[in-house]
Protein backbone atom coordinates (compact mmCIF):
# COMPACT_ATOMS: atom_id res chain seq x y z
CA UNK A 1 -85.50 183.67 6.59
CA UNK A 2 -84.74 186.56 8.53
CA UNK A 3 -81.30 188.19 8.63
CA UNK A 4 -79.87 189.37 11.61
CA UNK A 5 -77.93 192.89 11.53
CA UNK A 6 -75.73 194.26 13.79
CA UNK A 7 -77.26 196.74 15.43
CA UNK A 8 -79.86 193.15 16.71
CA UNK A 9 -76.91 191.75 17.73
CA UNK A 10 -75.96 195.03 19.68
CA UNK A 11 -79.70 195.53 20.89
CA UNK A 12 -79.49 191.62 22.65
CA UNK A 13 -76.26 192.40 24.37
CA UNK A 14 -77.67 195.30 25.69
CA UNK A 15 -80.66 193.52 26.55
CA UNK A 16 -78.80 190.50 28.60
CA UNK A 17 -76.11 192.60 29.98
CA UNK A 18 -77.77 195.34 31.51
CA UNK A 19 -75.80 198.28 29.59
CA UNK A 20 -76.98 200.58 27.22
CA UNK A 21 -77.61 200.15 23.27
CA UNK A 22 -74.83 202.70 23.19
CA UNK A 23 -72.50 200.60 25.36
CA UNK A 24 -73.34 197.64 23.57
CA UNK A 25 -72.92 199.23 20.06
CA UNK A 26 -69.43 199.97 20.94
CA UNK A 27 -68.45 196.19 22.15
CA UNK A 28 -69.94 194.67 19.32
CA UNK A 29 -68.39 197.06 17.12
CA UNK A 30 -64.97 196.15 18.78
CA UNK A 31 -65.14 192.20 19.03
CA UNK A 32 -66.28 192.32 15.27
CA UNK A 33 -63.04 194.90 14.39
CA UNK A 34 -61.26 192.51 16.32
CA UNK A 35 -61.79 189.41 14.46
CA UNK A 36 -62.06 191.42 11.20
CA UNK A 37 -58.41 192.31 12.11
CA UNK A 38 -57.19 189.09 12.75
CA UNK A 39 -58.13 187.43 9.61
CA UNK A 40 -56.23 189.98 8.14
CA UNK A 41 -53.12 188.90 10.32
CA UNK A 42 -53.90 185.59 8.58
CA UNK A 43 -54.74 183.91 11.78
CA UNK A 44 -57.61 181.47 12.36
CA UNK A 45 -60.44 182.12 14.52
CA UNK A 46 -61.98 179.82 16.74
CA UNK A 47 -65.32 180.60 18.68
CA UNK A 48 -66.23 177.40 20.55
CA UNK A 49 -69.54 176.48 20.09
CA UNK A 50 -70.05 178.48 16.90
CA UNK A 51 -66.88 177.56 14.55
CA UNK A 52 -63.90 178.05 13.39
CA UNK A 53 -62.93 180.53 10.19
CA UNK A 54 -59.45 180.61 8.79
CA UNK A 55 -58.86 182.46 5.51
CA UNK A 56 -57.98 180.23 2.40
CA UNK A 57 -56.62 181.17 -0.61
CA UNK A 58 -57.79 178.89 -3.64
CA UNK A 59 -55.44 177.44 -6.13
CA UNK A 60 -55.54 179.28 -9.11
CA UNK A 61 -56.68 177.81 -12.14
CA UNK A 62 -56.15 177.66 -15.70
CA UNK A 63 -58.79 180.03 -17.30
CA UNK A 64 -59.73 179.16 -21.10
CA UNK A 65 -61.55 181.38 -23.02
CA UNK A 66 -64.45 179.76 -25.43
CA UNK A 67 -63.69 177.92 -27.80
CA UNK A 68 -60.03 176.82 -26.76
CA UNK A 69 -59.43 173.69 -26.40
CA UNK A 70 -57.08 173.24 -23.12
CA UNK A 71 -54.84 170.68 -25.22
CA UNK A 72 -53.05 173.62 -26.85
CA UNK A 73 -52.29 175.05 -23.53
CA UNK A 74 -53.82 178.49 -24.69
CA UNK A 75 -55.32 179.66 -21.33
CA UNK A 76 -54.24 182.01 -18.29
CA UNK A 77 -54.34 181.58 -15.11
CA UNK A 78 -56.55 183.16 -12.89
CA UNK A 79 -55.74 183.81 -9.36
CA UNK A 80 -58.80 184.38 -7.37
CA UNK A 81 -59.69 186.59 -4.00
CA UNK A 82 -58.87 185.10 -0.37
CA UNK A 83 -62.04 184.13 1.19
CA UNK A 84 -63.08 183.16 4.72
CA UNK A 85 -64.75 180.22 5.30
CA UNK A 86 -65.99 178.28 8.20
CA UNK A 87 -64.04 175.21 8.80
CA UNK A 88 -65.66 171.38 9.31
């Protein structure tokens, strides 16, 4: 399985639109800042056709180390990262 890079992506727009690899570098470099920026903004994106990505923070969960036994309550929580995911 192949994996396609950005500068492919920019490459086909330039191909379809007419404009130059340069031209086309520099709008997919801006839609992709664009929706890089508003994940950060916490806002959802939806690209119809494609999917929708909203960032989701995980509970956190209790962490035991081995060999404790959760009964005694000995563990720590462990907050993890916000991720993006697509959304079903």
């Amino acid at each position: 399985m192949a994996t396609v890079k950005k500068k492919d992506i920019a490459n086909d727009v330039a191909d379809q639109a007419g404009v130059s690899k340069t031209d086309a570098q520099t709008i997919v470099d801006t839609v992709l800042d664009s929706l890089v920026d508003s994940l950060r903004r916490g806002e959802g994106i939806e690209l119809r056709g494609f999917g929708t990505f909203r960032f989701h923070k995980p509970a956190s969960r209790q962490f035991f180390e081995r060999y404790q036994w959760p009964a005694l309550g000995e563990g720590h929580e462990h907050n993890y990262r916000r991720r993006t995911s697509p959304r079903s």
